[in-house]
Protein backbone atom coordinates (compact mmCIF):
# COMPACT_ATOMS: atom_id res chain seq x y z
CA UNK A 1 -2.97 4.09 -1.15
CA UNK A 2 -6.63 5.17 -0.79
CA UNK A 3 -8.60 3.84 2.28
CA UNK A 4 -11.96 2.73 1.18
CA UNK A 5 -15.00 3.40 3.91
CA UNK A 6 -18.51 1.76 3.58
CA UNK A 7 -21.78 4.36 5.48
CA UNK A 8 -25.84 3.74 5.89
CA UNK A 9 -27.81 6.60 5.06
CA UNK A 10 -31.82 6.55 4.67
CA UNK A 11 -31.21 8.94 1.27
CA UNK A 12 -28.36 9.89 -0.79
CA UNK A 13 -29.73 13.87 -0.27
CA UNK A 14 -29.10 13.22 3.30
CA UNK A 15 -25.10 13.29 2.72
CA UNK A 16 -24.24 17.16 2.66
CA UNK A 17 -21.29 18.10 0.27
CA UNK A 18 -18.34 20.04 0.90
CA UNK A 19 -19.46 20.85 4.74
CA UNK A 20 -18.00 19.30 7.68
CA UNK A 21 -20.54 16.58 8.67
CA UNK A 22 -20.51 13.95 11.74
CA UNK A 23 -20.91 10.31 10.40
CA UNK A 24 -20.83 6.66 11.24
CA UNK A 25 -18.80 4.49 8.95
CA UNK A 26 -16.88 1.26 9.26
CA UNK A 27 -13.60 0.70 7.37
CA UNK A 28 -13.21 -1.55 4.33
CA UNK A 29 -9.42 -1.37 3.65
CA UNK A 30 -7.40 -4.07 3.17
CA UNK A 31 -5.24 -3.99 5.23
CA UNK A 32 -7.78 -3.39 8.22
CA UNK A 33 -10.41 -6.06 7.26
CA UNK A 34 -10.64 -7.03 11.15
CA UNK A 35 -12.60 -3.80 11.51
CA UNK A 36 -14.98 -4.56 8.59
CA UNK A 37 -18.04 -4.77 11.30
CA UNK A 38 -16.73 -1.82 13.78
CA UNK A 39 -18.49 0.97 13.23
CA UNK A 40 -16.98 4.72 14.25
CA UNK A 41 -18.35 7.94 13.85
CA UNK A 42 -15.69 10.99 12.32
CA UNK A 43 -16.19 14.17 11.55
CA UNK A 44 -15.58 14.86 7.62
CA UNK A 45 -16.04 16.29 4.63
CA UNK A 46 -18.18 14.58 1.59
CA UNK A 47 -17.94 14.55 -2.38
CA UNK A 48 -19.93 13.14 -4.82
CA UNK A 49 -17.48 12.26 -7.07
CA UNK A 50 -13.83 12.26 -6.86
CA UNK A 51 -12.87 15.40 -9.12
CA UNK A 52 -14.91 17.41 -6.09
CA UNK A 53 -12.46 16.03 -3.41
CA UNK A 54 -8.99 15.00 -5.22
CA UNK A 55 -7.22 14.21 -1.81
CA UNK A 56 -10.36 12.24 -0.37
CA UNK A 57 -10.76 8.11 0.14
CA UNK A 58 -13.09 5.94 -1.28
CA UNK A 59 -16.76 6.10 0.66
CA UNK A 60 -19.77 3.54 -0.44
CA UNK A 61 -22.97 4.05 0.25
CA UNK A 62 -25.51 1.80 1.23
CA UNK A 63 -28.96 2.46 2.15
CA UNK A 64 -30.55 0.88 5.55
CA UNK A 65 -31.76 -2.44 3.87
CA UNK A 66 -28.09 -2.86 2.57
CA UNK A 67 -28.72 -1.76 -1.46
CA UNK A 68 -25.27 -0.45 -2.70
CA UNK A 69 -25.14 2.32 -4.25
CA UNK A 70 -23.82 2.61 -7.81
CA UNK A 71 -21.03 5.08 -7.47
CA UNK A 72 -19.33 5.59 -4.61
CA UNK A 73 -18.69 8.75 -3.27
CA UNK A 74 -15.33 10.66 -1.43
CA UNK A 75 -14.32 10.99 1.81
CA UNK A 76 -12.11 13.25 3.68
CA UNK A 77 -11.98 12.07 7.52
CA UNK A 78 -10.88 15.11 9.91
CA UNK A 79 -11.34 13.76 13.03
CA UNK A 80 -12.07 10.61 14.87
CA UNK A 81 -15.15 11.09 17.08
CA UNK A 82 -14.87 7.19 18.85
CA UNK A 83 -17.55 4.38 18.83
CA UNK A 84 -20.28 6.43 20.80
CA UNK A 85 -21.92 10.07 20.43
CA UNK A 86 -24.59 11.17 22.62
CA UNK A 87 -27.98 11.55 21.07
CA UNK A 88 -29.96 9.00 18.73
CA UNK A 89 -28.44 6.49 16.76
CA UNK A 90 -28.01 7.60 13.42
CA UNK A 91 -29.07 10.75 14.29
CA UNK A 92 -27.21 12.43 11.13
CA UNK A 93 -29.22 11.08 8.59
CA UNK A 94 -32.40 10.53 10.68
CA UNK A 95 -32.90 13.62 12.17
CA UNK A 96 -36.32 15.58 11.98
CA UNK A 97 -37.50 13.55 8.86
CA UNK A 98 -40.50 12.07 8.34
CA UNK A 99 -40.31 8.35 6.67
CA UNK A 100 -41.31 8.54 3.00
C-alpha cells in the first residue's frame, strides 16, 4: 500500500525533480493518523507525476497559507533526517529568494 505524505512549499518550482532533496513533511497514512501534525524532515527524491517515479508514495502539496494543490505529486523517501536540522526553518524552499 502507498503511504501518502502532505509538504509546504512557497512555489511548486521550488520542488526539484529527480535530485535528492532535504524536505519537511508530515505523514497522512492511515494507518499513522496520530502523526498527522508531526512534522520530519527526509532526504528524497521528487516526481511530478507518478509515471516519473513508479515506485514512489503519494506527496500533496500545499502552499504556506494551506491552498492544496491540484495534483499531487511522488515521493521517494531515502532517509529519515529526524524532527530538527540546523539552519532556518524551511530553509529548502526559502532559501536566497526574494518574496514575490
Amino acid at each position: 500500500m502507498k503511504k501518502e505524505f502532505m509538504t509546504f512549499t512557497r512555489a511548486l518550482s521550488d520542488l526539484k525533480e529527480n535530485q535528492e532533496t532535504n524536505l519537511t513533511i508530515r505523514e497522512l497514512t492511515p494507518e499513522d493518523r496520530k502523526n498527522k501534525y508531526n512534522g520530519k524532515i527526509v532526504k528524497a527524491i521528487l516526481a511530478s507525476a507518478p509515471d516519473k517515479l513508479p515506485d514512489g508514495d503519494t506527496l500533496w502539496v500545499r502552499s504556506w497559507t494551506g491552498v492544496l494543490h491540484p495534483k499531487p505529486w511522488v515521493i521517494k523517501v531515502l532517509a529519515d533526517l529526524g524532527e530538527t536540522q540546523p539552519g532556518h526553518p524551511a530553509a529548502e524552499t526559502t532559501e536566497h529568494q526574494e518574496l514575490e
